[in-house]
C-alpha atoms as a PDB file:
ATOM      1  CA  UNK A   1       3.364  25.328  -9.275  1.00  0.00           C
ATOM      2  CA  UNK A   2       0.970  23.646 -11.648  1.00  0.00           C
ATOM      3  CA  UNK A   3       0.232  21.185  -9.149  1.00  0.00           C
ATOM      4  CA  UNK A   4      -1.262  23.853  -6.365  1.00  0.00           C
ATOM      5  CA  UNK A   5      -3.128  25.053  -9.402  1.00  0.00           C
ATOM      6  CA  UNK A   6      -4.591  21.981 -10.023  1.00  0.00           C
ATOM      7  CA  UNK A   7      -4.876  21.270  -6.524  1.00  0.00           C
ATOM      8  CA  UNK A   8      -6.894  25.071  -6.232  1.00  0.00           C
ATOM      9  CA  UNK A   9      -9.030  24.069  -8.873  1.00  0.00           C
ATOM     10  CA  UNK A  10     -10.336  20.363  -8.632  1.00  0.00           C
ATOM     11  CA  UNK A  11      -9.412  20.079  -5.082  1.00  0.00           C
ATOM     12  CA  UNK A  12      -6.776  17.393  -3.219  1.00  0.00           C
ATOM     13  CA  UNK A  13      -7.390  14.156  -4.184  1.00  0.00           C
ATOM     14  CA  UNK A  14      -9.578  11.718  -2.224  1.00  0.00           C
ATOM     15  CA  UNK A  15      -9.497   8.155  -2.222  1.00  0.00           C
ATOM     16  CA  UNK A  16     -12.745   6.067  -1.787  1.00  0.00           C
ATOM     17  CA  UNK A  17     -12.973   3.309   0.507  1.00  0.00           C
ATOM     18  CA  UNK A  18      -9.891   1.306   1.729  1.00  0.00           C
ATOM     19  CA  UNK A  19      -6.554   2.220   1.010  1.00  0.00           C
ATOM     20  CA  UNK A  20      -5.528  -0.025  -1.931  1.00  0.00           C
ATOM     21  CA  UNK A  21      -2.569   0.031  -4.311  1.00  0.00           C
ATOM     22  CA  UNK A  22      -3.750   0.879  -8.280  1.00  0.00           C
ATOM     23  CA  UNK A  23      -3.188  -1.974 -10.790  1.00  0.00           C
ATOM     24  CA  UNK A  24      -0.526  -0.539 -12.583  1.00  0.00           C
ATOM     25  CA  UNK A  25       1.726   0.460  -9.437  1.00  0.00           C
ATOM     26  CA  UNK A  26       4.951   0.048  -9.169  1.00  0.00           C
ATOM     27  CA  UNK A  27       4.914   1.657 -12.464  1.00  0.00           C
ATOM     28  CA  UNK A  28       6.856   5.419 -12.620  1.00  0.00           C
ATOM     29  CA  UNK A  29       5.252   6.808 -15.527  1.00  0.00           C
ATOM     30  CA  UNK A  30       6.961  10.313 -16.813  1.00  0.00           C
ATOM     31  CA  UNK A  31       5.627  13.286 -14.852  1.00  0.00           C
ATOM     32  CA  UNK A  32       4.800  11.761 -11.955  1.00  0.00           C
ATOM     33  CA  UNK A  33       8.426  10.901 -10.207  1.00  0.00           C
ATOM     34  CA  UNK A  34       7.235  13.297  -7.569  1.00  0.00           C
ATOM     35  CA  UNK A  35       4.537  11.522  -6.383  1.00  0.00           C
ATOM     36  CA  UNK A  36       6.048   8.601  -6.924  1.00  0.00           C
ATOM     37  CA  UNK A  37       9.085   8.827  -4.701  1.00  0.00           C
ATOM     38  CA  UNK A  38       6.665  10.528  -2.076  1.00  0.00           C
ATOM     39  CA  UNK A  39       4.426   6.810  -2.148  1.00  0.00           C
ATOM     40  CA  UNK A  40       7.283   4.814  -2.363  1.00  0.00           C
ATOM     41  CA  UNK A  41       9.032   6.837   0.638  1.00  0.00           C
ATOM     42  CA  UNK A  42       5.928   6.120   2.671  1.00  0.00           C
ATOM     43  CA  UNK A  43       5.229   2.610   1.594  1.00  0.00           C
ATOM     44  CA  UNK A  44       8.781   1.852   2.719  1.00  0.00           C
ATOM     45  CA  UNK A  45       8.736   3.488   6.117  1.00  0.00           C
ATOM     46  CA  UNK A  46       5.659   4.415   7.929  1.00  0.00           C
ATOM     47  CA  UNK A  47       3.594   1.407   6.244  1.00  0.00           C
ATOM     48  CA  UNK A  48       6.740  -1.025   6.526  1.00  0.00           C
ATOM     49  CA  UNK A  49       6.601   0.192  10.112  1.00  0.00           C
ATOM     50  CA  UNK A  50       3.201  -0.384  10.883  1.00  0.00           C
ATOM     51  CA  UNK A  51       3.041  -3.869   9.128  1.00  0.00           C
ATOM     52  CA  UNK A  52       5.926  -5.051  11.127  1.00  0.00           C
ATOM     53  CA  UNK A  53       4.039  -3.522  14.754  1.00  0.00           C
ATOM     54  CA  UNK A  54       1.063  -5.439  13.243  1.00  0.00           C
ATOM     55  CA  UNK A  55       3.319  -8.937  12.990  1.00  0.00           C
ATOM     56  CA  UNK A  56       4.919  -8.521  16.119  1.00  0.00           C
ATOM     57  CA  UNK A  57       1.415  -8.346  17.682  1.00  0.00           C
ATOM     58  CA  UNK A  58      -0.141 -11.153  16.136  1.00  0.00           C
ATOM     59  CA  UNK A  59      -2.313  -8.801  13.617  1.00  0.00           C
ATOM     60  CA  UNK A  60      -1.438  -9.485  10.148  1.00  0.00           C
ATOM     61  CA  UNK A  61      -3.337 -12.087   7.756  1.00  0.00           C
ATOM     62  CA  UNK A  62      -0.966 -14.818   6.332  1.00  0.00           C
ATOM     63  CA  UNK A  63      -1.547 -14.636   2.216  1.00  0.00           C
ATOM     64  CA  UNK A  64      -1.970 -18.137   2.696  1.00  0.00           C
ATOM     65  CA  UNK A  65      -5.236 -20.196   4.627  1.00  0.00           C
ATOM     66  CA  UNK A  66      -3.373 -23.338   5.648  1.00  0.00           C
ATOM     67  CA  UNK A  67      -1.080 -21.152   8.006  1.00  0.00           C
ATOM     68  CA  UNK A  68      -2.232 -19.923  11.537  1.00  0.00           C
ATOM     69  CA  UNK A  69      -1.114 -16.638  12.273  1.00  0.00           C
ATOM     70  CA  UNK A  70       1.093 -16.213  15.551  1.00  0.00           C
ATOM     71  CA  UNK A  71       2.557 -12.989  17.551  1.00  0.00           C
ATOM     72  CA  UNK A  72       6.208 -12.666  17.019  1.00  0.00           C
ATOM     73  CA  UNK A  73       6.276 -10.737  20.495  1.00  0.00           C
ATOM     74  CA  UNK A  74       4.109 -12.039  23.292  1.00  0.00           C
ATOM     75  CA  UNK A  75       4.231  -9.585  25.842  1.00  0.00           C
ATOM     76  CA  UNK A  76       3.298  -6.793  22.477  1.00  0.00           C
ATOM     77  CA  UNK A  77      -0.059  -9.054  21.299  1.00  0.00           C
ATOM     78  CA  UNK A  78      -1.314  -9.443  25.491  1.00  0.00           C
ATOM     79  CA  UNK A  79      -0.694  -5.340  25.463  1.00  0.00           C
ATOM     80  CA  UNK A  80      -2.741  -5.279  22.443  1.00  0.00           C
ATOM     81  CA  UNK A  81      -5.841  -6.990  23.465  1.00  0.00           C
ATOM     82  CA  UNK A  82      -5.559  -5.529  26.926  1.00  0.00           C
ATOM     83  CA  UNK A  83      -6.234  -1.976  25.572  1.00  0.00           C
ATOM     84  CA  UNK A  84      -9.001  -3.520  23.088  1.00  0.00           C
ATOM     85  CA  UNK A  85     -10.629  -4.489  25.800  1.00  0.00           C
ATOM     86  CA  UNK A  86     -10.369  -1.354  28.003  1.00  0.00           C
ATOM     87  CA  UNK A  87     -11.491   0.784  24.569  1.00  0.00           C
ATOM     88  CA  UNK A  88      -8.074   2.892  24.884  1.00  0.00           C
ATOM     89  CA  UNK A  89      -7.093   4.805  21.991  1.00  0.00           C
ATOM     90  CA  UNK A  90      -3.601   4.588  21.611  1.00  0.00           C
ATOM     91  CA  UNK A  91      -2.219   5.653  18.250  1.00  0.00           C
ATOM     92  CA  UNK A  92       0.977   4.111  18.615  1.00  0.00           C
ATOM     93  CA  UNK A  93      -0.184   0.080  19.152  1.00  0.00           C
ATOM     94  CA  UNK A  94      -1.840  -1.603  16.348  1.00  0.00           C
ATOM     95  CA  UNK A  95      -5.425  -3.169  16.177  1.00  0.00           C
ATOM     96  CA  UNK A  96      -7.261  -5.648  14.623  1.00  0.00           C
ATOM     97  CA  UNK A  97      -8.186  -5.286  11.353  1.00  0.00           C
ATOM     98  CA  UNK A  98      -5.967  -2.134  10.676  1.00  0.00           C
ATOM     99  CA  UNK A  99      -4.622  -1.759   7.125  1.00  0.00           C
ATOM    100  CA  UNK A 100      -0.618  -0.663   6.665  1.00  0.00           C
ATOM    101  CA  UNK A 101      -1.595   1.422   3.524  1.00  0.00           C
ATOM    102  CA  UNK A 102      -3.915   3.615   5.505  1.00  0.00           C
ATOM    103  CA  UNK A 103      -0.413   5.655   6.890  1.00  0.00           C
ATOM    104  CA  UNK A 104       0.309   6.414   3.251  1.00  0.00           C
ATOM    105  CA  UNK A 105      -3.488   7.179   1.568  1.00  0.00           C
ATOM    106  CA  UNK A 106      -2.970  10.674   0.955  1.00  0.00           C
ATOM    107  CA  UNK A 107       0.372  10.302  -0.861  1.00  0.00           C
ATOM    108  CA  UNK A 108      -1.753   6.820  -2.840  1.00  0.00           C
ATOM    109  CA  UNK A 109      -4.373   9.295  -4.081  1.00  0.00           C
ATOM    110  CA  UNK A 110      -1.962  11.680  -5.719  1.00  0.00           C
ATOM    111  CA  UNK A 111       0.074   9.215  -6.981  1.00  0.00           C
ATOM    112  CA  UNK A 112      -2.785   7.808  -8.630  1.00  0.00           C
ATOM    113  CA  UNK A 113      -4.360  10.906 -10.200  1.00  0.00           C
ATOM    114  CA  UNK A 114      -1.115  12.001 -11.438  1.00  0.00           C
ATOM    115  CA  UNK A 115      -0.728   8.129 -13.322  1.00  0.00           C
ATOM    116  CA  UNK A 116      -4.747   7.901 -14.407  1.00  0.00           C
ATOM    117  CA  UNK A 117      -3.324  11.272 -16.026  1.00  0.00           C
ATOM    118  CA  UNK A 118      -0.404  10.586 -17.386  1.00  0.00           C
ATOM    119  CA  UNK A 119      -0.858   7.121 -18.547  1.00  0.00           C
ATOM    120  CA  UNK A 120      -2.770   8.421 -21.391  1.00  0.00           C
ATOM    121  CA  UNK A 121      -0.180   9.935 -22.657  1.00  0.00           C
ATOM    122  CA  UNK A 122       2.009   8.419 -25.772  1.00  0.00           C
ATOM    123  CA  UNK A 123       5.289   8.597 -24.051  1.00  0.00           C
ATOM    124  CA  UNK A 124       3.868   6.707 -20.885  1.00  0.00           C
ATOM    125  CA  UNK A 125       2.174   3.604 -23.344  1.00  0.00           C
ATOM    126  CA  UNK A 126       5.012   1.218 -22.912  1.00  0.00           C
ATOM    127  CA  UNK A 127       4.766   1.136 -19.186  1.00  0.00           C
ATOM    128  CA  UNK A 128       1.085  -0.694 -19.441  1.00  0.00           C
ATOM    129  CA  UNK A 129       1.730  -3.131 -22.139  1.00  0.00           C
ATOM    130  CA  UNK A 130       1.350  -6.671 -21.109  1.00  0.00           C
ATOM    131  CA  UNK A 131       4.812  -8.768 -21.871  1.00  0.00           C
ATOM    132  CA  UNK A 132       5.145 -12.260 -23.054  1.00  0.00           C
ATOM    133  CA  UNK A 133       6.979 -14.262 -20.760  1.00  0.00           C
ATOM    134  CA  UNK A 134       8.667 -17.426 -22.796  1.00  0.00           C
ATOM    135  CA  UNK A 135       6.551 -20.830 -21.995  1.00  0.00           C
ATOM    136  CA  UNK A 136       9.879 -22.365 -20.077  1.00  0.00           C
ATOM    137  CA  UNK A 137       9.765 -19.193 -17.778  1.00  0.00           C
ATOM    138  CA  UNK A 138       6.604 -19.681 -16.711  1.00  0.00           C
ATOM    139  CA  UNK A 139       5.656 -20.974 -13.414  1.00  0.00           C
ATOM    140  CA  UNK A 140       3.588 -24.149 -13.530  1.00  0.00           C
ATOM    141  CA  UNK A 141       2.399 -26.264 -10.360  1.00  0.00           C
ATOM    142  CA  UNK A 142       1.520 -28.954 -12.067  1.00  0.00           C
ATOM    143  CA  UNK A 143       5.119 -29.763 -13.147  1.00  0.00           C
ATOM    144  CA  UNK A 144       5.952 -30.413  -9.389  1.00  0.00           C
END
């Protein structure tokens, strides 16, 4: 109820620009399990979903630059470019540059005005404290 209120008054949230992940997620701060389990939901379906269509047709960046990206389906990545180059709109195939997050934005923006809001709060302190991680835990790459 408070949340159509809230919604009434200041208006759905919007996020600005790209669809990007806050900081602080995966955090689950008291208040906002609703929205949480909504992004989470979403994250692990419909953008799981789309990031795998986006592998299978040769789409996704590699996290790192040494590594040349390659379709796991070949007949998928030749549909692909095929309708990129007749200008098709098909909602179903992926296309360059597409980002997995954008399935889930509007369930991102409430998940992050609910946690900008209830961060703040004295109950919800503990879950953005930085934690000391013991010097023989830490990963070092110059030990290899």
């Amino acid at each position: 109820m408070i949340g159509l209120i809230r919604d009434a008054i200041q208006g759905k949230p919007k996020l600005e620009g790209s669809a990007v992940l806050p900081d602080y997620f995966p955090v689950q701060p008291q208040g906002c399990e609703k929205h949480a389990d909504r992004l989470f939901k979403c994250l692990a379906e419909d953008a799981t979903m789309k990031a795998r269509d986006m592998e299978t047709a040769g789409l996704h960046k590699s996290y790192f630059p040494d590594v040349e990206v390659k379709a796991v389906d070949e007949d998928a990545a030749k549909k692909v470019q095929e309708i990129a180059r007749t200008g098709e709109n098909s909602g179903s195939l992926p296309k360059a540059g597409d980002n997995p997050l954008e399935e889930c934005r509007g369930f991102i923006a409430y998940y992050k005005r609910c946690c900008d809001r209830e961060l703040k709060k004295k109950k919800n302190w503990i879950l953005t404290e930085p934690y000391r991680v013991q010097e023989e835990y830490r990963y070092n790459s110059s030990k290899r």
